[in-house]
Protein backbone atom coordinates (compact mmCIF):
# COMPACT_ATOMS: atom_id res chain seq x y z
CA UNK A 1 126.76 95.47 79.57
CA UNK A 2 125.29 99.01 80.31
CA UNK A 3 128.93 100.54 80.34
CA UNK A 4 129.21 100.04 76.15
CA UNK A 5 126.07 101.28 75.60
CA UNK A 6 125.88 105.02 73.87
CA UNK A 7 124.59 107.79 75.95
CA UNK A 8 121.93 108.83 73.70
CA UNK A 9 120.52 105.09 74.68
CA UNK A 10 121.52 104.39 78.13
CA UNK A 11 119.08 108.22 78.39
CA UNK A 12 116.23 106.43 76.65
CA UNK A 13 116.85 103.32 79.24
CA UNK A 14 117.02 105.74 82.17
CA UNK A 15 113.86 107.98 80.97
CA UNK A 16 111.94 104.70 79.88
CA UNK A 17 112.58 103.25 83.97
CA UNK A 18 111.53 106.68 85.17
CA UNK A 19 108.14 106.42 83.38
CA UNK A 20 107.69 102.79 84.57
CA UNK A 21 108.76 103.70 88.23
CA UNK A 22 106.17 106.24 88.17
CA UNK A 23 103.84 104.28 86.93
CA UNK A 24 104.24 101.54 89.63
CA UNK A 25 104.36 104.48 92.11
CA UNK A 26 100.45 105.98 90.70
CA UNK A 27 99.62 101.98 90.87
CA UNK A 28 100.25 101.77 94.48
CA UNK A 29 98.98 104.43 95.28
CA UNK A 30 95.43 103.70 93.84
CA UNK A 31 95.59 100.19 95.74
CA UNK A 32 96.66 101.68 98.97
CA UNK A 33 93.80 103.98 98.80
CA UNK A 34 91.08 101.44 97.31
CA UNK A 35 92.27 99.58 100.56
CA UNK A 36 91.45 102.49 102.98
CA UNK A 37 87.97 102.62 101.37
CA UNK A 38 87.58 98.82 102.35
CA UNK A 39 88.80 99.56 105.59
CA UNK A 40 86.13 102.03 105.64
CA UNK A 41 83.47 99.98 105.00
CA UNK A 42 84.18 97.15 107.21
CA UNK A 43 84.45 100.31 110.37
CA UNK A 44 81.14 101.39 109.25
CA UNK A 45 79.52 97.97 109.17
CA UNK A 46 81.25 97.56 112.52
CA UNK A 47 80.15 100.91 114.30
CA UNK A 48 77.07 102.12 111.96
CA UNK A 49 75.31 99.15 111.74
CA UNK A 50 76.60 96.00 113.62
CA UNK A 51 76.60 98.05 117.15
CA UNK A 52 73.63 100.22 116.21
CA UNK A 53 71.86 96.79 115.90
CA UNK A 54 72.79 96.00 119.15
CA UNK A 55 71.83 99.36 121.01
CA UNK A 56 68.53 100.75 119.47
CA UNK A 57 65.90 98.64 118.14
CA UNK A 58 64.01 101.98 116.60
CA UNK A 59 64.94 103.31 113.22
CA UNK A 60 68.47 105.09 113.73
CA UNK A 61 68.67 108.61 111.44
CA UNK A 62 71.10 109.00 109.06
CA UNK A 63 73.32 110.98 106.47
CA UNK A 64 72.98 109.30 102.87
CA UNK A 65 75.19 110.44 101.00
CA UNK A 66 73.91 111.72 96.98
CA UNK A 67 77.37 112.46 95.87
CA UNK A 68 81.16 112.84 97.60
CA UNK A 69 79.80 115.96 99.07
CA UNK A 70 75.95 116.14 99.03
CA UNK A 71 74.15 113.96 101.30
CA UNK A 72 70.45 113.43 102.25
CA UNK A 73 68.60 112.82 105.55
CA UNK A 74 67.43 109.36 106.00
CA UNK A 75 66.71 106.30 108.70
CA UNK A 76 68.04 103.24 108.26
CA UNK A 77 65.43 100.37 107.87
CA UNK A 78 66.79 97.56 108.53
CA UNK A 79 70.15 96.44 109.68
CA UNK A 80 69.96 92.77 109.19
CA UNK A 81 71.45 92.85 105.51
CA UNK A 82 73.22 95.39 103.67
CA UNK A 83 74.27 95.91 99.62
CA UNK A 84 77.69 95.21 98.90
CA UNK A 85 79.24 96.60 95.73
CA UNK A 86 80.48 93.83 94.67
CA UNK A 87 82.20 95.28 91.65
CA UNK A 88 81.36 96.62 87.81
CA UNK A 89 78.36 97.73 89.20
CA UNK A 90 76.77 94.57 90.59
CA UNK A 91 75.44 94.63 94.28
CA UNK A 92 75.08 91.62 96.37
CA UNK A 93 72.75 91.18 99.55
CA UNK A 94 74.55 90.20 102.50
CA UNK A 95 74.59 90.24 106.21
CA UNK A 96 76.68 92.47 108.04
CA UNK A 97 79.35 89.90 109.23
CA UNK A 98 79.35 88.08 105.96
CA UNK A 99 80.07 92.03 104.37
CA UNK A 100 82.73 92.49 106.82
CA UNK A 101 84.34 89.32 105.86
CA UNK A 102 84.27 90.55 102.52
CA UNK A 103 85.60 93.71 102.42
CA UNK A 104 88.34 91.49 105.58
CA UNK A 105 88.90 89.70 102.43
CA UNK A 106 89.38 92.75 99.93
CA UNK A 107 91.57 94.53 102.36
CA UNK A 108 93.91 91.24 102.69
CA UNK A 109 94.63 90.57 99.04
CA UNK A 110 95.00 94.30 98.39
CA UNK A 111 97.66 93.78 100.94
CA UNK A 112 99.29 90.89 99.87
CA UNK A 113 99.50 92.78 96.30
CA UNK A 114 100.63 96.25 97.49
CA UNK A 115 103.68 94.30 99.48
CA UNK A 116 104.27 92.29 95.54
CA UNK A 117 104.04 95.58 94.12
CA UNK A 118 106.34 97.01 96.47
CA UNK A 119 109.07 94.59 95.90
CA UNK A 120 109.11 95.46 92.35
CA UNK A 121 109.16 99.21 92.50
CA UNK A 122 112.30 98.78 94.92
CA UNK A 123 113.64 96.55 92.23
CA UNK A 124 113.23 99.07 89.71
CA UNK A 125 114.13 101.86 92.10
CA UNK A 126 117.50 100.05 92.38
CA UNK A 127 117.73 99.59 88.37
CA UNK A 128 117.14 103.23 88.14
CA UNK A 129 119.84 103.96 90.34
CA UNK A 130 122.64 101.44 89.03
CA UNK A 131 121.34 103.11 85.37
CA UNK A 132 122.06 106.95 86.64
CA UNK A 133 125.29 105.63 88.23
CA UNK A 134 126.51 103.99 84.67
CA UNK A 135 125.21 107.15 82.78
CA UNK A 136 126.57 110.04 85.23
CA UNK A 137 129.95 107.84 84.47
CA UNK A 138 130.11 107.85 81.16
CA UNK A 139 129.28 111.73 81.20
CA UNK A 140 132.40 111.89 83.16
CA UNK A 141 134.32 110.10 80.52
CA UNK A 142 132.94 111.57 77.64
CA UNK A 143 133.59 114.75 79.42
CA UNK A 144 136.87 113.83 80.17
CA UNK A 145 138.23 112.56 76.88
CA UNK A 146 136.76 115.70 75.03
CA UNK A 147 138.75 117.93 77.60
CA UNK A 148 141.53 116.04 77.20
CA UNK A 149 142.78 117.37 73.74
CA UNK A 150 142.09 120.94 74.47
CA UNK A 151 145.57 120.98 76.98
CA UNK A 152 145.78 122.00 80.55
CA UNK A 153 143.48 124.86 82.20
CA UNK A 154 144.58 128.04 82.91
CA UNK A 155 143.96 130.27 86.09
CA UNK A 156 141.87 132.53 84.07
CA UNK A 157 137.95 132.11 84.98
């Protein structure tokens, strides 16, 4: 029962829920925007090469990017398979569609975990709460039963 616990420990419950809610809160964060880089991908496979394939049969120019914010000219070769990062560093050959459905696939299960994830950090969210509630209480009461002995207040402030 939270309401006999000390307030020097029902503090260290309430700080030790903050750190985990934040935690949760960085975590789904990082997934949300891992998923946005899927999404990404798949629109680029859609638009860069999947309809470029479709409308010009010469080499189409363009940007390749050396680092977030240095990129290189260069034409693309050949738009019948692409590298997928496949993770850890390993890169798999695959066809456009077959990359799409992978990075379909990514973007689904990052889903499916970010609403998971979700439901815990409102269940925490709500265990915060309930612990502030139970410690802002027994302030009161502390508060109240130290004042108590000291006699009534005068008008003097």
């Amino acid at each position: 029962n939270l309401s006999t616990l000390p307030i020097p420990q029902l503090t260290s419950i309430k700080n030790q829920l903050t750190q985990e809610l934040q935690h949760l809160t960085n975590s789904f964060t990082q997934l949300r925007a891992a998923q946005a880089k899927f999404r990404d991908c798949i629109k680029s496979i859609r638009d860069g090469i999947e309809k470029g394939a479709k409308t010009e049969k010469a080499a189409k120019p363009i940007l390749v990017p050396l680092t977030p914010s240095l990129y290189v000219p260069g034409t693309l070769a050949s738009t019948e398979t692409v590298l997928v990062d496949v993770g850890t560093g390993f890169y798999v050959e695959k066809t456009p569609p077959a990359a799409r459905q992978f990075y379909t696939a990514k973007v689904d299960e990052l889903g499916k975990n970010l609403k998971d994830l979700e439901t815990i950090v409102q269940g925490k969210q709500g265990n915060l709460t309930v612990m502030e509630d139970v410690l802002r209480q027994r302030m009161i009461e502390s508060t109240n039963s130290s004042e108590g002995g000291k006699g009534g207040g005068g008008g003097e402030g």
